[in-house]
Protein backbone atom coordinates (compact mmCIF):
# COMPACT_ATOMS: atom_id res chain seq x y z
CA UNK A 1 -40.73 -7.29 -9.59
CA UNK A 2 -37.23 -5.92 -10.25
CA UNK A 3 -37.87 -2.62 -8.81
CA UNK A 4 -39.89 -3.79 -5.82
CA UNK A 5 -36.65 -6.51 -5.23
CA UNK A 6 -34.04 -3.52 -5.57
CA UNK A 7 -36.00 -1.58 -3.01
CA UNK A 8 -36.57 -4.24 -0.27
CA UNK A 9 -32.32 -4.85 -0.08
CA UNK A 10 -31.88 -1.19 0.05
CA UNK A 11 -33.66 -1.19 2.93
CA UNK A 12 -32.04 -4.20 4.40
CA UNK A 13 -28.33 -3.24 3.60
CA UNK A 14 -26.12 -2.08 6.35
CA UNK A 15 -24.60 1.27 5.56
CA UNK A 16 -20.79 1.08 4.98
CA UNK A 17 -18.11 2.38 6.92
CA UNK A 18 -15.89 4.99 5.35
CA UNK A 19 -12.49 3.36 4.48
CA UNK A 20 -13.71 -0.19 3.72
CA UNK A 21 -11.00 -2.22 2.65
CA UNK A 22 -11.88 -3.76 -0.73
CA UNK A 23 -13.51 -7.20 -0.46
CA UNK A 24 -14.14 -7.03 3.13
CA UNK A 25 -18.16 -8.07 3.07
CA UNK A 26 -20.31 -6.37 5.91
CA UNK A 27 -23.57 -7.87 4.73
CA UNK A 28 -25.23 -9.02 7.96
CA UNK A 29 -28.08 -10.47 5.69
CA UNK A 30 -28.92 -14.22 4.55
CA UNK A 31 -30.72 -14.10 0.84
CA UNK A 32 -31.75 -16.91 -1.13
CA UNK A 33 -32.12 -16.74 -5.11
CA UNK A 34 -33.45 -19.02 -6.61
CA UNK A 35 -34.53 -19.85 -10.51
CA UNK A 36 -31.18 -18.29 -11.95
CA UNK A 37 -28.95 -19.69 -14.46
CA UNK A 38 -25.43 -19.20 -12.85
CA UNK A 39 -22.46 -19.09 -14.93
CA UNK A 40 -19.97 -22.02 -14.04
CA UNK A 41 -17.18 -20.61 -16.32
CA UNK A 42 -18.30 -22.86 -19.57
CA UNK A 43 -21.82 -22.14 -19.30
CA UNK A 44 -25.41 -21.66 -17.69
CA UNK A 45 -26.90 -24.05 -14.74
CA UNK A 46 -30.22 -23.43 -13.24
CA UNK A 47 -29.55 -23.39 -9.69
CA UNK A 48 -29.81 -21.87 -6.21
CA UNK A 49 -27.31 -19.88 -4.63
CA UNK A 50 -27.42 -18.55 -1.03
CA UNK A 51 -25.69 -15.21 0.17
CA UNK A 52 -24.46 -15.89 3.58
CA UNK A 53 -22.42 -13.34 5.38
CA UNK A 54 -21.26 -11.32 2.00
CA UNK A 55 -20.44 -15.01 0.37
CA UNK A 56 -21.96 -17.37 -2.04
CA UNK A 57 -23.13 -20.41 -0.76
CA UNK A 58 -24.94 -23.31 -2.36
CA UNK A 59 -26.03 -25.05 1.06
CA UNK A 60 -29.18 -23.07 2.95
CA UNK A 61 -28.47 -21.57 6.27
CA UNK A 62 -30.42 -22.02 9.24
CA UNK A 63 -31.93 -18.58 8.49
CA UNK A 64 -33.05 -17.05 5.61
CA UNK A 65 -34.00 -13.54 5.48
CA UNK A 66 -35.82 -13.24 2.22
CA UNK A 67 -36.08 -15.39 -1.28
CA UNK A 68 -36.14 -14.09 -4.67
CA UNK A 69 -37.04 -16.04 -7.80
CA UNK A 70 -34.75 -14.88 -10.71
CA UNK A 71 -37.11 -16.58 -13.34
CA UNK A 72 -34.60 -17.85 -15.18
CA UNK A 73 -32.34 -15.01 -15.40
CA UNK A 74 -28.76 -15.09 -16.21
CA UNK A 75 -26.14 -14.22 -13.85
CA UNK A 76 -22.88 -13.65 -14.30
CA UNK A 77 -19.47 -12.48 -12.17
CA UNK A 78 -19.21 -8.73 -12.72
CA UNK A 79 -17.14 -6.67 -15.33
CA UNK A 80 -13.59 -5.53 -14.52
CA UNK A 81 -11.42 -2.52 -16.21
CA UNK A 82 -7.76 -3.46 -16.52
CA UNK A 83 -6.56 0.27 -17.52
CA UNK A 84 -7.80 3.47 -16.58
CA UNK A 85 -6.78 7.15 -15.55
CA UNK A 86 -10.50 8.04 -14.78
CA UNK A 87 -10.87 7.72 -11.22
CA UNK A 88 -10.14 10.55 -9.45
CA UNK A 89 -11.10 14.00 -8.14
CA UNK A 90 -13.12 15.92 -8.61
CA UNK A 91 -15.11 13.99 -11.51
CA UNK A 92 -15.23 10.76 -9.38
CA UNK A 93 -18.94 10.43 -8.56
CA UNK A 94 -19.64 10.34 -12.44
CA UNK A 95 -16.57 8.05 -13.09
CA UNK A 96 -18.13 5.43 -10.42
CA UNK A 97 -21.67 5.62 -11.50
CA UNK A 98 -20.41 4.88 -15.15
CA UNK A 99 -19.15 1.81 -14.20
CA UNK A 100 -21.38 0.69 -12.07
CA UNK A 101 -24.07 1.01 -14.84
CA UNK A 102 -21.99 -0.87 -16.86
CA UNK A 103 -21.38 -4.08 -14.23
CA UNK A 104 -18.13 -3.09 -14.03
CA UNK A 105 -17.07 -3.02 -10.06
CA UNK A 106 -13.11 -3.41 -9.82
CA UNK A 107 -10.71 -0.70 -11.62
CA UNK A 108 -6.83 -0.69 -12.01
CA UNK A 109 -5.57 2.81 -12.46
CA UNK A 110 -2.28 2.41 -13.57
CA UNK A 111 -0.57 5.85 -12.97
CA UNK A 112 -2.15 8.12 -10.98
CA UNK A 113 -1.61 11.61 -9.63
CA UNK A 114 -1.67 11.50 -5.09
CA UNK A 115 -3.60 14.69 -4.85
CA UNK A 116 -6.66 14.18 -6.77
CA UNK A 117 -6.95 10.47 -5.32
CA UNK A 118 -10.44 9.78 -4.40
CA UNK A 119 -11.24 10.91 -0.63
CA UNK A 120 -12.12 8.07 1.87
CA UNK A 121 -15.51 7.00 1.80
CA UNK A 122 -15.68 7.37 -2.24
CA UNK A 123 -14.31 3.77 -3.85
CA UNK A 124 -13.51 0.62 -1.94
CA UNK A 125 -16.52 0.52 -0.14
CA UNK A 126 -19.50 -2.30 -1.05
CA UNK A 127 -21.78 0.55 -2.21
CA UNK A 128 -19.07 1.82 -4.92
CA UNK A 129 -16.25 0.38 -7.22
CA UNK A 130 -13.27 -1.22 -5.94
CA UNK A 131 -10.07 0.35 -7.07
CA UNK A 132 -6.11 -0.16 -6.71
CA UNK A 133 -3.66 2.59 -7.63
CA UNK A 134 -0.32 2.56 -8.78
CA UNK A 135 0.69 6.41 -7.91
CA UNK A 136 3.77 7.61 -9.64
CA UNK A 137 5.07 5.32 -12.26
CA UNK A 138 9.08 4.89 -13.33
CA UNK A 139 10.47 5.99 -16.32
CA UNK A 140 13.54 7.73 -17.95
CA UNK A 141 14.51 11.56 -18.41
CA UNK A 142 12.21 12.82 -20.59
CA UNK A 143 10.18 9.38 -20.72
CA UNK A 144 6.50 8.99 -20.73
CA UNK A 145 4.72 10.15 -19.35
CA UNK A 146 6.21 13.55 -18.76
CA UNK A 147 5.09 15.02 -22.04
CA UNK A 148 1.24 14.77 -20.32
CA UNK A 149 2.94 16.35 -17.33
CA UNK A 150 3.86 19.13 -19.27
CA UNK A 151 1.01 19.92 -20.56
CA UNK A 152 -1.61 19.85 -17.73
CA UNK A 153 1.52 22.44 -16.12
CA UNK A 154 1.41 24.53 -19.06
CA UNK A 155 -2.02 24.75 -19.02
CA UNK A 156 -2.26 25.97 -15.43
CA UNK A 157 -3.90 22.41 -14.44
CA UNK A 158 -0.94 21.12 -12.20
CA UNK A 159 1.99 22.42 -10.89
CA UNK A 160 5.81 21.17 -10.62
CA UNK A 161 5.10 19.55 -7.66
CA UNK A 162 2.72 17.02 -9.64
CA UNK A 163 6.41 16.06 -11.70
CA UNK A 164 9.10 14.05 -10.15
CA UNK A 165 7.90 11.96 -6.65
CA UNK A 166 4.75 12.74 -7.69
CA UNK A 167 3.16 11.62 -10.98
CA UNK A 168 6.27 9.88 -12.18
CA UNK A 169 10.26 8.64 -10.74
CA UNK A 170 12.94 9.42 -12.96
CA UNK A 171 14.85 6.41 -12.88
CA UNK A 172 18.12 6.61 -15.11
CA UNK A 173 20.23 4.35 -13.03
CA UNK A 174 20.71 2.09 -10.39
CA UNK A 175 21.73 4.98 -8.01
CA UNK A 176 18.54 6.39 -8.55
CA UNK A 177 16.40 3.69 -7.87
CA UNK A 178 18.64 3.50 -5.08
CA UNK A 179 18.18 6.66 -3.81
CA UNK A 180 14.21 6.78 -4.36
CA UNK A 181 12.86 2.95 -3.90
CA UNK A 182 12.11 4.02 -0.33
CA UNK A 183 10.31 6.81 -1.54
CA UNK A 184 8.67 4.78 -3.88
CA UNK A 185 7.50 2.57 -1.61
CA UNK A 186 6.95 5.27 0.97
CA UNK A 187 3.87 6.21 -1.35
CA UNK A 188 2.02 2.69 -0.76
CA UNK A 189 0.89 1.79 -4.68
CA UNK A 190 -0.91 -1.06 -4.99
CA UNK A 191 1.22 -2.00 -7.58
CA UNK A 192 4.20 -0.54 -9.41
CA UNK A 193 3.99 1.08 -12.82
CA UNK A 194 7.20 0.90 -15.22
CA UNK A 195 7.51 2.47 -18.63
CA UNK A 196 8.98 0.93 -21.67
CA UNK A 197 8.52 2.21 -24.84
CA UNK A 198 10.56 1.49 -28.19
CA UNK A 199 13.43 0.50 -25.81
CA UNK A 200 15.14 -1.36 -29.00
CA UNK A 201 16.22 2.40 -29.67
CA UNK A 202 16.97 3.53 -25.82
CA UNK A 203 20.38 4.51 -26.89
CA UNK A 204 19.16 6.29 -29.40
CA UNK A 205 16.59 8.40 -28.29
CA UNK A 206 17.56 8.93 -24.20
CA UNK A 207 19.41 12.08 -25.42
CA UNK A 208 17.39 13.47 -28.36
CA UNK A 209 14.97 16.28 -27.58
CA UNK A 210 13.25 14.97 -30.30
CA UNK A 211 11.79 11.85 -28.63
CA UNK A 212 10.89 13.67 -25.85
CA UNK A 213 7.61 11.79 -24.09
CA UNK A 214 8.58 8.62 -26.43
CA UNK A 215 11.07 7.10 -24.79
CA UNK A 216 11.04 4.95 -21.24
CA UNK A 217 13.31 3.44 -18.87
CA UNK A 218 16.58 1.67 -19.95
CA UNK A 219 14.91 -2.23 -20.37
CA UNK A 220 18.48 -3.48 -18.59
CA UNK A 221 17.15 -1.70 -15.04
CA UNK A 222 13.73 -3.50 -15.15
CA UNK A 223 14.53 -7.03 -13.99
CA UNK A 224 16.51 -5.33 -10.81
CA UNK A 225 13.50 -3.15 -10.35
CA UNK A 226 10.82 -6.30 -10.87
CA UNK A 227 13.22 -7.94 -8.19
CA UNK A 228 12.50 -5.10 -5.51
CA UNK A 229 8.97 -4.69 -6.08
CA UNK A 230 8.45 -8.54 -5.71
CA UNK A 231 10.74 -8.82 -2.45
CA UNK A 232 8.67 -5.71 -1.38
CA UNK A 233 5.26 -7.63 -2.37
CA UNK A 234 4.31 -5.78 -5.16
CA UNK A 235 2.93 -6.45 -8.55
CA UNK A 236 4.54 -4.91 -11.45
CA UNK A 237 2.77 -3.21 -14.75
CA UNK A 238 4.87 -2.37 -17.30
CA UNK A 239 4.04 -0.16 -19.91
CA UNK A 240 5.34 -1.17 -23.51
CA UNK A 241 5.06 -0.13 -27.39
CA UNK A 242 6.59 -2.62 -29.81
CA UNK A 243 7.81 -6.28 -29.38
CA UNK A 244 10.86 -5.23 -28.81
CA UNK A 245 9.10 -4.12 -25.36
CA UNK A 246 6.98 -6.97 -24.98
CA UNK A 247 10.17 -9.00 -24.97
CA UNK A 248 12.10 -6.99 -22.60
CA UNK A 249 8.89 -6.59 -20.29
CA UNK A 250 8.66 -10.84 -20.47
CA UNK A 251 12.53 -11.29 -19.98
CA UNK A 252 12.53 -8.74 -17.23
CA UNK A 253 9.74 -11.42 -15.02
CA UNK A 254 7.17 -8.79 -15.16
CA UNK A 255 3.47 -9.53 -14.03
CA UNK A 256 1.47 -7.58 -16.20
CA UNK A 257 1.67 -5.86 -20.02
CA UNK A 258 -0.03 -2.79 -20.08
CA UNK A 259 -1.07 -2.77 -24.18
CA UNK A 260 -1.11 -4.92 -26.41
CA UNK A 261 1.38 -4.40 -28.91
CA UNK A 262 0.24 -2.45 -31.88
CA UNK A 263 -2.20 -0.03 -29.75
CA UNK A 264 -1.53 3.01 -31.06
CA UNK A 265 1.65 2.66 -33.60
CA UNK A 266 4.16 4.93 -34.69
CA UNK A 267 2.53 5.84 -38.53
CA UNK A 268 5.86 7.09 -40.20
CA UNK A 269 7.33 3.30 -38.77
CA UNK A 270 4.45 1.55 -40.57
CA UNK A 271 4.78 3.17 -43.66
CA UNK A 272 8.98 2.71 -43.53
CA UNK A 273 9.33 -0.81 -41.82
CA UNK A 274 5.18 -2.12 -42.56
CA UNK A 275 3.81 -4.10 -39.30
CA UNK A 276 7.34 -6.33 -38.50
CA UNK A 277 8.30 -4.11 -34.87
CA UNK A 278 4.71 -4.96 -34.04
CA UNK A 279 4.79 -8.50 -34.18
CA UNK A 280 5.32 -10.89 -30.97
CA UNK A 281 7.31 -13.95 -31.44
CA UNK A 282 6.16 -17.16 -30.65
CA UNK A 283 9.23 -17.62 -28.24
CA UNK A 284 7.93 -14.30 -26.35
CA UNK A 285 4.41 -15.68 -26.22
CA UNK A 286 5.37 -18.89 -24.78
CA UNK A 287 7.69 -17.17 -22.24
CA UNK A 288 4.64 -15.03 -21.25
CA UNK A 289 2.53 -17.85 -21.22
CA UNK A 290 4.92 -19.76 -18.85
CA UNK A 291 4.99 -17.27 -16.45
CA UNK A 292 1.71 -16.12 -16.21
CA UNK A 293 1.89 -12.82 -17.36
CA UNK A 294 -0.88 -10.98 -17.84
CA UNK A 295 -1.52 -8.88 -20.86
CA UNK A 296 -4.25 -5.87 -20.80
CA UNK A 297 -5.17 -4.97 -24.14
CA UNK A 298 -6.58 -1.59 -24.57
CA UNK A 299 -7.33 -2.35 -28.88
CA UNK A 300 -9.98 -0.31 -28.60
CA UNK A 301 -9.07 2.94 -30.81
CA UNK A 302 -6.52 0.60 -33.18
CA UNK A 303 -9.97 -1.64 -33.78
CA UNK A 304 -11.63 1.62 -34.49
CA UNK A 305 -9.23 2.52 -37.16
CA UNK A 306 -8.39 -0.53 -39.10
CA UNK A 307 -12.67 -1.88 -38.72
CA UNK A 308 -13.44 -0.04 -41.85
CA UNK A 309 -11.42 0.19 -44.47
CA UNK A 310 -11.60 1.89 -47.72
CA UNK A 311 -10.48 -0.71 -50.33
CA UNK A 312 -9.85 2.59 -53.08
CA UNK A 313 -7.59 4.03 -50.58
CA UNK A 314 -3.72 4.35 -51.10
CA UNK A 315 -3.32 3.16 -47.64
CA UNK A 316 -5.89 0.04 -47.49
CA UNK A 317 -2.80 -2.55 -47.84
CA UNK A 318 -1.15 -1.65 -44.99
CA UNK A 319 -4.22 -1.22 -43.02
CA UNK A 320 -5.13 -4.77 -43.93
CA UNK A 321 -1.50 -5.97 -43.13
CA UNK A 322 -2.19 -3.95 -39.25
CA UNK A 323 -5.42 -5.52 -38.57
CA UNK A 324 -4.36 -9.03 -39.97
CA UNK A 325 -1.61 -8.34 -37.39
CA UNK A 326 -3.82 -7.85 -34.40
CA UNK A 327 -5.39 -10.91 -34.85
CA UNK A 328 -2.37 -13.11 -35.17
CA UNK A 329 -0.88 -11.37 -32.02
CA UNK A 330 -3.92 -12.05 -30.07
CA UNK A 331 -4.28 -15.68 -30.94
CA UNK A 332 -0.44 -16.30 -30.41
CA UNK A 333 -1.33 -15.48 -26.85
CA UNK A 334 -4.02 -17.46 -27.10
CA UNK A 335 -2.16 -20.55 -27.98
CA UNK A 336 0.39 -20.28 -25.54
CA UNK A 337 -2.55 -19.69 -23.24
CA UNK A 338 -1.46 -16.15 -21.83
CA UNK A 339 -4.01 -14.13 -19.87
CA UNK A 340 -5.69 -11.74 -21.45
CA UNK A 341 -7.33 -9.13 -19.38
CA UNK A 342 -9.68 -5.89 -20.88
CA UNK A 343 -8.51 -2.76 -20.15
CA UNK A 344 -9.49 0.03 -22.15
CA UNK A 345 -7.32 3.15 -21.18
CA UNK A 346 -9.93 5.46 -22.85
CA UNK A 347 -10.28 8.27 -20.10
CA UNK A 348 -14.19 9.37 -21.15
CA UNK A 349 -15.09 5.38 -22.02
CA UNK A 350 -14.67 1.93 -19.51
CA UNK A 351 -14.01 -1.59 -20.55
CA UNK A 352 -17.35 -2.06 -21.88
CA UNK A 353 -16.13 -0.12 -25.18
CA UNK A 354 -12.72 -1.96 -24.95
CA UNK A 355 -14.91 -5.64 -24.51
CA UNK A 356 -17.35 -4.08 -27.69
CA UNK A 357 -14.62 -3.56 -29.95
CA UNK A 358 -12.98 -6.73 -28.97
CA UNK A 359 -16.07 -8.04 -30.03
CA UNK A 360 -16.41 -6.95 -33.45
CA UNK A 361 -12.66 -8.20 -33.98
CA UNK A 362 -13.74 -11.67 -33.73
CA UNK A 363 -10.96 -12.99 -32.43
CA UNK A 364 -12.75 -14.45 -29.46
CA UNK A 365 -15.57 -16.23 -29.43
CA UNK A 366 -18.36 -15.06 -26.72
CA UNK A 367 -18.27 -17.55 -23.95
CA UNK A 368 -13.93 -16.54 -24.31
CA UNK A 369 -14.31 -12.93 -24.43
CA UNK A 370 -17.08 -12.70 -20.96
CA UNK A 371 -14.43 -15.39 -19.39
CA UNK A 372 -11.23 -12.69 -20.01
CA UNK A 373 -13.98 -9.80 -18.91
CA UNK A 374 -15.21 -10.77 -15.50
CA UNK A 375 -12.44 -13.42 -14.83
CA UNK A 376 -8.88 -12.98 -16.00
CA UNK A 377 -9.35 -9.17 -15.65
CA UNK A 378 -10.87 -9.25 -11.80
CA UNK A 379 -7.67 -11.64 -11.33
CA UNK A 380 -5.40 -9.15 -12.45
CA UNK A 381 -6.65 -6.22 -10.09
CA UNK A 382 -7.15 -8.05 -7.37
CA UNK A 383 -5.03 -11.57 -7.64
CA UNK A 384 -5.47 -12.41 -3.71
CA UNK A 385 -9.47 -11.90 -3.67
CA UNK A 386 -11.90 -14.56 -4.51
CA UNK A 387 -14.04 -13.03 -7.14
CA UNK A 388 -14.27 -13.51 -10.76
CA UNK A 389 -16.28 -17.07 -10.23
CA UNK A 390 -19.53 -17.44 -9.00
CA UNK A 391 -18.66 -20.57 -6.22
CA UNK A 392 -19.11 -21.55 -2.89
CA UNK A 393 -16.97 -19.17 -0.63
CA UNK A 394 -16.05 -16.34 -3.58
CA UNK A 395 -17.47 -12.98 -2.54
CA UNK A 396 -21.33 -12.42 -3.26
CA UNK A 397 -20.64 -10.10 -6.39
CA UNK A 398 -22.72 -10.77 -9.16
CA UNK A 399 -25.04 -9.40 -12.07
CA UNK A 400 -28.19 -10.45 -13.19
CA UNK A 401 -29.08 -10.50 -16.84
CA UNK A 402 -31.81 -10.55 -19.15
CA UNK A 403 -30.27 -12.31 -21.98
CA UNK A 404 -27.39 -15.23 -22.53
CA UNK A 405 -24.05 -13.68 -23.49
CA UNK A 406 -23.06 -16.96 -24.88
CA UNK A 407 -25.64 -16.33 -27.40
CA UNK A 408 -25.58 -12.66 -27.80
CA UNK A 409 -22.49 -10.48 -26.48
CA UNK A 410 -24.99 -7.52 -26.42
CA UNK A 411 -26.82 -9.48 -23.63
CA UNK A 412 -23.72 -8.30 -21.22
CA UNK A 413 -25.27 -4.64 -21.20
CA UNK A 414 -28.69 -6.08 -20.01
CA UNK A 415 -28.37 -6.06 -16.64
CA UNK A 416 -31.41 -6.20 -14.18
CA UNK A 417 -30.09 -6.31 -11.13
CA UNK A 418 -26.23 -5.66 -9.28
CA UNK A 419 -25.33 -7.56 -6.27
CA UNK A 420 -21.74 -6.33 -4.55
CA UNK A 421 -20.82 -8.10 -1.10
CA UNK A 422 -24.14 -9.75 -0.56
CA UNK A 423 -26.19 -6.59 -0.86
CA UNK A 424 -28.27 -4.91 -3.84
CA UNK A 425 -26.42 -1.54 -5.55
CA UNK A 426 -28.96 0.90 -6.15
CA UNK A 427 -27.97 3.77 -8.81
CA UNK A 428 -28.37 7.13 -7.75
């Protein structure tokens, strides 16, 4: 049935222009499917949904072009990924069919190098994933993320060029985001990237070779530089390590909080201070829930570590204390009813590790965790779109599953069928 379904829209779709600007639906097709059980955001209703011009539509047009009986299936909005470096040249084919396996059809790359963007005709198209790009991101001398700059250039992988306007802005001052904001915004990101990291110690460590790559902007020049990118129409991610960061991020009126505190922590500050720089305050998580900041949380690898834990080892207290700490940081947000989005930043994985760990934390129940999957996180890479709900008038972008997700997480990795802009996505 599936197979023979699958085939018939192939045949029917339109080919794509190259260039497509994301969302824009070019379906000229009417389609009819009935018998699913269509997620409404709190659960499953059996009903009938109509794809009308690239659109979902719950009244029947005058014509229909074909009808297909989902037999109860389950269909859900697809799968976004918050945080990744992985799409670009030359690896991109693999990188998109990855994801699309997965359900997952909108990427954020937060940082990304201008010469090994994807070519035209690659992503942003209905036939492939739907990316935005940040390009360079801000950050101090000797901030992250030059220390990854200077190894792809020791390694023969990059050049100088890739450095400064390129891959990163040195931003020390307010004469050099002077100097460079039109150069910034010369480079059309879809969004703007900051860096802070341990910036309760940026007086500290802005001169010391010895925090080279650990260090990030000064946290007093990101509320001037959130001001610009907002009167310029742009989004800001901020990069950020400790609470310390997450406060200064929140204070500065960012948009989005790339990790969630406590993603990959400083060891020798564990073992000398225990988990305290790694936990939000409830003042920071109301602030951030008041302005609806988004948080992408990219646990994945810090679930890893602390999800089995050797009880004879000398170190199992304070890996308790970590994990116990990831929880209560995650339902602080909760209760102050900050997005969440899922973001892995795992260059060889996608979101549907980041969701899997996620998962085995417990922290979220399942009808939660698909809601921050294929809602909060399509929000936050595309905010101005109307995806991420399966309703009359969002775009026709949907999966069809075997199982309920409510009932089994695992069910989310089940997926029969892929519909992106009113038309079926075939895997090569």
């Amino acid at each position: 049935m599936w197979r023979s379904v699958l085939t018939f829209l192939l045949l029917l779709s339109i080919a794509s222009a190259e260039g497509q600007s994301p969302g824009k639906t070019i379906s000229a097709h009417n389609y009819e499917f009935m018998n699913g059980r269509w997620f409404d955001g709190k659960g499953f209703v059996s009903r009938t949904f109509h794809l009308v011009g690239g659109s979902l539509s719950s009244r029947r047009p005058a014509r229909v072009d074909s009808v297909f009986d989902l037999k109860g299936n389950y269909v859900v909005p697809p799968f976004g990924e918050a945080h990744n470096h992985n799409v670009e040249a030359p690896s991109v084919d693999a990188v998109i069919r990855r994801y699309l396996e997965a359900g997952i059809f909108y990427v954020k790359n937060p940082n990304s190098l201008p010469r090994t963007m994807p070519g035209i005709g690659k992503v942003n198209i209905p036939t492939s994933i739907d990316v935005v790009f940040a390009r360079g991101g801000l950050t101090a001398a000797g901030g992250h993320p030059l220390g990854l700059v200077k190894r792809n250039i020791d390694r023969g992988n990059w050049t100088e060029a890739d450095g400064e306007n390129a891959f990163y802005f040195t931003i020390n001052d307010i004469s050099d985001l002077d100097r460079k904001w039109e150069t910034i915004k010369a480079g059309r990101p879809d969004f703007l990237k900051t860096y802070l990291l341990h910036s309760e110690e940026y007086e500290k460590r802005k001169n010391d070779s010895a925090f080279f790559g650990l260090r990030g902007l000064n946290p007093a020049l990101l509320p001037e530089i959130v001001r610009r990118a907002h009167k310029a129409g742009l989004r800001v991610s901020t990069h950020i390590e400790t609470a310390p960061d997450f406060h200064n991020a929140v204070v500065a009126g960012v948009d989005e909080v790339n990790h969630m505190v406590g993603y990959s922590p400083d060891q020798n500050l564990l073992k000398s201070e225990g988990v305290s720089r790694y936990e939000i305050s409830e003042a920071d998580a109301r602030l951030a829930g008041k302005n609806n900041v988004v948080v992408v949380t990219t646990l994945g690898a810090a679930i890893d570590a602390v999800k089995r834990i050797d009880e004879s080892a000398p170190d199992a207290p304070l890996r308790k204390e970590f994990k116990n700490l990831l929880i209560r940081n995650l339902q602080l947000l909760g209760e102050h009813n900050v997005r969440i989005a899922v973001g892995s930043d795992n260059y060889r994985q996608t979101s549907a590790f980041e969701a899997s760990r996620l998962h085995e934390l417990k922290v979220f129940d399942n009808l939660t965790l698909l809601k921050l999957w294929s809602e909060t996180t399509a929000a936050t890479i595309f905010p101005n779109r109307r995806i991420g709900h399966l309703k009359d008038g969002y775009e026709a972008n949907f999966l069809v599953l075997a199982g309920n997700p409510v009932d089994d997480f695992s069910n989310t990795g089940r997926i029969e069928m892929r519909v992106k802009q009113g038309e079926s996505l075939t895997l090569k």
